[in-house]
C-alpha atoms as a PDB file:
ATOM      1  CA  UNK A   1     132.136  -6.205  96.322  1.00  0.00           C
ATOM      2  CA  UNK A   2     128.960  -6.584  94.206  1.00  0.00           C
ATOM      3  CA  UNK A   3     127.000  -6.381  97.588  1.00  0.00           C
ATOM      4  CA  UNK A   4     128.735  -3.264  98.526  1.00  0.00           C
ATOM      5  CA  UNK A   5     128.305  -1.670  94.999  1.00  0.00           C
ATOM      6  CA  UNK A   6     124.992  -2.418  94.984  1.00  0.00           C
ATOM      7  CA  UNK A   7     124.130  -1.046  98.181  1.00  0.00           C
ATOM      8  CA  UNK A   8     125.566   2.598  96.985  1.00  0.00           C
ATOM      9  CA  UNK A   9     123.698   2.420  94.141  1.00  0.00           C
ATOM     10  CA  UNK A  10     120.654   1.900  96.193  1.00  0.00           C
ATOM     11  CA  UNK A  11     121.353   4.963  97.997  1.00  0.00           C
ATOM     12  CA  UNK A  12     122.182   7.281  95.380  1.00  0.00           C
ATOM     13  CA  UNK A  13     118.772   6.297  93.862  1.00  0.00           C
ATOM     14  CA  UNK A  14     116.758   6.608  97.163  1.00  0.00           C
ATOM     15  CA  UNK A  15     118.557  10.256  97.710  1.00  0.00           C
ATOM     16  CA  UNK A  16     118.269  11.243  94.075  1.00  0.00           C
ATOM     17  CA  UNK A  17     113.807  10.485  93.882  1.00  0.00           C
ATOM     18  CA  UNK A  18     113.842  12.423  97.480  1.00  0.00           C
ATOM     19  CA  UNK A  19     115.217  15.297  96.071  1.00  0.00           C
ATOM     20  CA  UNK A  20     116.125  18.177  98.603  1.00  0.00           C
ATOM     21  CA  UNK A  21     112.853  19.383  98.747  1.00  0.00           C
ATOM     22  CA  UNK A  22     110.756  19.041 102.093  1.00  0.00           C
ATOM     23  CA  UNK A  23     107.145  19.143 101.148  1.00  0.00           C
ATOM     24  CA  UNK A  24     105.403  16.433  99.815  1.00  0.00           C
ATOM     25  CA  UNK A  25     101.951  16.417  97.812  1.00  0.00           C
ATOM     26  CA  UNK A  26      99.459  14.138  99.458  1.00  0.00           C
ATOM     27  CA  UNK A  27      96.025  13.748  98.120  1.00  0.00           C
ATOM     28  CA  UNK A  28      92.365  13.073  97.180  1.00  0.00           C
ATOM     29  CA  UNK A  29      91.052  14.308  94.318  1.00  0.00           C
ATOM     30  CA  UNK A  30      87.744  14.236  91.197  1.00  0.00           C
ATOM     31  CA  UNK A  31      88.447  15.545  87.889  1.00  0.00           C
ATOM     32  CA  UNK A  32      92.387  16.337  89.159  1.00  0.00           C
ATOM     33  CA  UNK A  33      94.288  17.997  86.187  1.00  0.00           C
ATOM     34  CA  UNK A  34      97.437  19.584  87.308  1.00  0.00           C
ATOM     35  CA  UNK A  35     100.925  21.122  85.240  1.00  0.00           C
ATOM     36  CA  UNK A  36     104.428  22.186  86.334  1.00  0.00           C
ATOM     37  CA  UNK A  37     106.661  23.667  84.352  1.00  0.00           C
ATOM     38  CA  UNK A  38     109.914  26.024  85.421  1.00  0.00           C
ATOM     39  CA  UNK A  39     108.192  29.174  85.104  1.00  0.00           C
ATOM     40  CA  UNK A  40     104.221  28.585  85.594  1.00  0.00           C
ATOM     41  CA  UNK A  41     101.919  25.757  86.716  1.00  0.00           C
ATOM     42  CA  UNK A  42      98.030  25.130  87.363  1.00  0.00           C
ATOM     43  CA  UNK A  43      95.625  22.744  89.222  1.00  0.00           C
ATOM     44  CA  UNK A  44      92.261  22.392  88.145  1.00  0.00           C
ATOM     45  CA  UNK A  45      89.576  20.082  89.799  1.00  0.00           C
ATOM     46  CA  UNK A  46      86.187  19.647  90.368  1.00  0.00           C
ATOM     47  CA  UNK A  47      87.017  17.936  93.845  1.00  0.00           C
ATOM     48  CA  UNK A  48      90.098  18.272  95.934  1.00  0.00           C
ATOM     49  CA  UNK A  49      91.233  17.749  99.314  1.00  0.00           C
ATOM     50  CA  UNK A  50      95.041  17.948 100.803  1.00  0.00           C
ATOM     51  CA  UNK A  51      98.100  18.864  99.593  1.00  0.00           C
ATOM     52  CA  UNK A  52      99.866  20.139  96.411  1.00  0.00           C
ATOM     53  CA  UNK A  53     103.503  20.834  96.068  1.00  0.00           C
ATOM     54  CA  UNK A  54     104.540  23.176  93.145  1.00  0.00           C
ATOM     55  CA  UNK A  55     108.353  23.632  92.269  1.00  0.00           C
ATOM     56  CA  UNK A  56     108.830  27.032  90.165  1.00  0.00           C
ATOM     57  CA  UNK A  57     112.648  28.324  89.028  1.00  0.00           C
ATOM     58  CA  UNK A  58     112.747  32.168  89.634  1.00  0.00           C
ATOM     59  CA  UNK A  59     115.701  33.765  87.805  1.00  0.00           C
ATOM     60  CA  UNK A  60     115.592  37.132  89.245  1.00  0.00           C
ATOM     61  CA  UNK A  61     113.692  38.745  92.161  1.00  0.00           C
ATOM     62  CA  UNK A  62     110.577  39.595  92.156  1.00  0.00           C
ATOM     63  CA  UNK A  63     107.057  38.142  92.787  1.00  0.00           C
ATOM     64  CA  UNK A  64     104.526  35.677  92.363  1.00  0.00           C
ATOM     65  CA  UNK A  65     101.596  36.280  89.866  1.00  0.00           C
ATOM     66  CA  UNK A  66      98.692  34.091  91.022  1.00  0.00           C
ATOM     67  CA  UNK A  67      94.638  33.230  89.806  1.00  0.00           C
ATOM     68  CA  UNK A  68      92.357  31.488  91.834  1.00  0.00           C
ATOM     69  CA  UNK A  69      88.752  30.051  91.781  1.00  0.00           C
ATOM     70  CA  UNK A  70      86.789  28.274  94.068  1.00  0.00           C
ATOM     71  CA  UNK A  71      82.846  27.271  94.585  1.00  0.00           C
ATOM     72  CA  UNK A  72      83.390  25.313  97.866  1.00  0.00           C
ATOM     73  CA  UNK A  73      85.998  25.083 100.517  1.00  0.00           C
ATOM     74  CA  UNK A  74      88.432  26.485 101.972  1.00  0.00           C
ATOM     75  CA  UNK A  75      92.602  26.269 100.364  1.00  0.00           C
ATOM     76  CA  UNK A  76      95.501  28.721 101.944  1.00  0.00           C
ATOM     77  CA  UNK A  77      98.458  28.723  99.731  1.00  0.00           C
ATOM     78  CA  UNK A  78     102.121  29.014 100.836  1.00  0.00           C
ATOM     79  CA  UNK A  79     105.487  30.148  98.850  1.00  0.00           C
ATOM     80  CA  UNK A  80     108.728  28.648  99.964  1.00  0.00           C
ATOM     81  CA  UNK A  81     112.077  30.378  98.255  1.00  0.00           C
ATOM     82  CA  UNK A  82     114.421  30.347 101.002  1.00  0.00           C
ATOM     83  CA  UNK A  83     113.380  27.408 103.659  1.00  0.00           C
ATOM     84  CA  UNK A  84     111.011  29.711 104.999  1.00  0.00           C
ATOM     85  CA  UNK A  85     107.498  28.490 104.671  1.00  0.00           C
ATOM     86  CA  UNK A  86     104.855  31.956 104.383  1.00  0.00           C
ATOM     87  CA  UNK A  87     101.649  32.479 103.419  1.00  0.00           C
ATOM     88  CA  UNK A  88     100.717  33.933 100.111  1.00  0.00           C
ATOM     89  CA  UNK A  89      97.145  34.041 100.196  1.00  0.00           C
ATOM     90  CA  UNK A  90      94.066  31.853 100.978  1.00  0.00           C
ATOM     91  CA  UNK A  91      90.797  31.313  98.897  1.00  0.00           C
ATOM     92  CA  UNK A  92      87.302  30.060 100.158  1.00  0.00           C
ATOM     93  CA  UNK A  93      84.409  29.201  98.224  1.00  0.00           C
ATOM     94  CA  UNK A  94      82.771  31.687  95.886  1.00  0.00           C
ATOM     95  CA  UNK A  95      86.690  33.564  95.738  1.00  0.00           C
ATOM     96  CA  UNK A  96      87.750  34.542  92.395  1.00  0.00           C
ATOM     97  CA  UNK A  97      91.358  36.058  92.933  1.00  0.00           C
ATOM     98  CA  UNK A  98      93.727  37.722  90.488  1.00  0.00           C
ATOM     99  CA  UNK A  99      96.972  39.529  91.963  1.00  0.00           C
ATOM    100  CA  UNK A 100     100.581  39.236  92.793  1.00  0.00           C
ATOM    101  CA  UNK A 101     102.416  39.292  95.757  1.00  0.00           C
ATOM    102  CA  UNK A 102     105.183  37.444  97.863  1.00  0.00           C
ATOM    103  CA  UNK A 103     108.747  38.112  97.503  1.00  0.00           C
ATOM    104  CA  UNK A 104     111.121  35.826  95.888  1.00  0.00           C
ATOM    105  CA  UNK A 105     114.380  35.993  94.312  1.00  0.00           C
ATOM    106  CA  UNK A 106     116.637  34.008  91.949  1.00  0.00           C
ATOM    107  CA  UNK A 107     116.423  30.566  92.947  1.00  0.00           C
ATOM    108  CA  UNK A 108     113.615  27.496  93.493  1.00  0.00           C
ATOM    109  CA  UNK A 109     110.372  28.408  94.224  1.00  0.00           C
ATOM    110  CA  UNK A 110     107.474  26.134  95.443  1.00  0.00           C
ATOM    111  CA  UNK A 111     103.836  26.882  95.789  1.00  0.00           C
ATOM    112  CA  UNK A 112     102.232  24.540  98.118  1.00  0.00           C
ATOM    113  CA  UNK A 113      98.585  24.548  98.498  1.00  0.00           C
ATOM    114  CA  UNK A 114      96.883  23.191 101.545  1.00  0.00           C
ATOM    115  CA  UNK A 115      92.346  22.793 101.726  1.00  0.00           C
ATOM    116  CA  UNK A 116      90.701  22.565 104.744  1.00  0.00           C
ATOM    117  CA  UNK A 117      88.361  20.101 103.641  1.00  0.00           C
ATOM    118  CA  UNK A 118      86.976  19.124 101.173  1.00  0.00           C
ATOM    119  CA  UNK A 119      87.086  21.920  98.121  1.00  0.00           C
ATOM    120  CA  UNK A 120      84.398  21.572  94.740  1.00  0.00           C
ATOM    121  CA  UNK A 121      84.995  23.175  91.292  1.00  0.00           C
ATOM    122  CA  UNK A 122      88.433  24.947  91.309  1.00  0.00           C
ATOM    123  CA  UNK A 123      91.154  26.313  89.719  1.00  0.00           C
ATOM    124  CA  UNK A 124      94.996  27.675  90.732  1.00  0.00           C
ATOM    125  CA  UNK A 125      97.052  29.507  88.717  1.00  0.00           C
ATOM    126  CA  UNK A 126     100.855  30.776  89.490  1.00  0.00           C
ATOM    127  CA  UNK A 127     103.867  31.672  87.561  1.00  0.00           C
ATOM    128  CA  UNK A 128     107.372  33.514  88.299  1.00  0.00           C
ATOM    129  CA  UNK A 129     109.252  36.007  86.703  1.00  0.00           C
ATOM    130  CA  UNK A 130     112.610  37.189  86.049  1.00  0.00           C
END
């Protein structure tokens, strides 16, 4: 019985640090600082290459504001509030961007962004409304 209990528990702990969510940040990084909270979040680096997963709460439609700078490189960032996986804009090295765009509505949000490379001296910005 112990064995049996145990191996539940197990489970429920393996499912529960997956999550539901599919992407996965994976990467490299100089000088890394980085923030999530529900509504906004931020990466900041002097060096940076792979992946960063953002998870944003939305609670009514709308879009995505969004900052970025970048000295070197190349980064495309994605928005996922549905399963669908789309592009929201990409950066490359001497970009300085300030807009909004994207569509999302009341729900989970996450900002993934992807380099090409190696990137030098940057900074991401992103936060939802509603």
């Amino acid at each position: 019985m112990k064995r049996i209990t145990a191996l539940m528990l197990a489970m429920v702990l393996i499912f529960t640090a997956a999550g539901c969510s599919s992407y996965i940040s994976s990467y490299t990084a100089v000088g890394f600082v980085h923030s999530n909270s529900s509504k906004s979040a931020f990466m900041n680096f002097f060096s940076f290459k792979g992946r960063m997963v953002f998870r944003l709460k939305s609670t009514g439609e709308g879009d995505i504001k969004y900052t970025a700078k970048l000295e070197s490189g190349k980064a495309a960032v994605y928005y996922d509030y549905n399963g669908t996986k789309l592009e929201l804009f990409s950066a490359s090295g001497g970009d300085e961007i300030d807009s909004r765009g994207g569509y999302i509505e009341k729900g989970t949000v996450y900002i993934i962004v992807e380099t090409d490379g190696q990137c030098k001296n940057g900074e991401f910005r992103f936060s939802v409304g509603g």
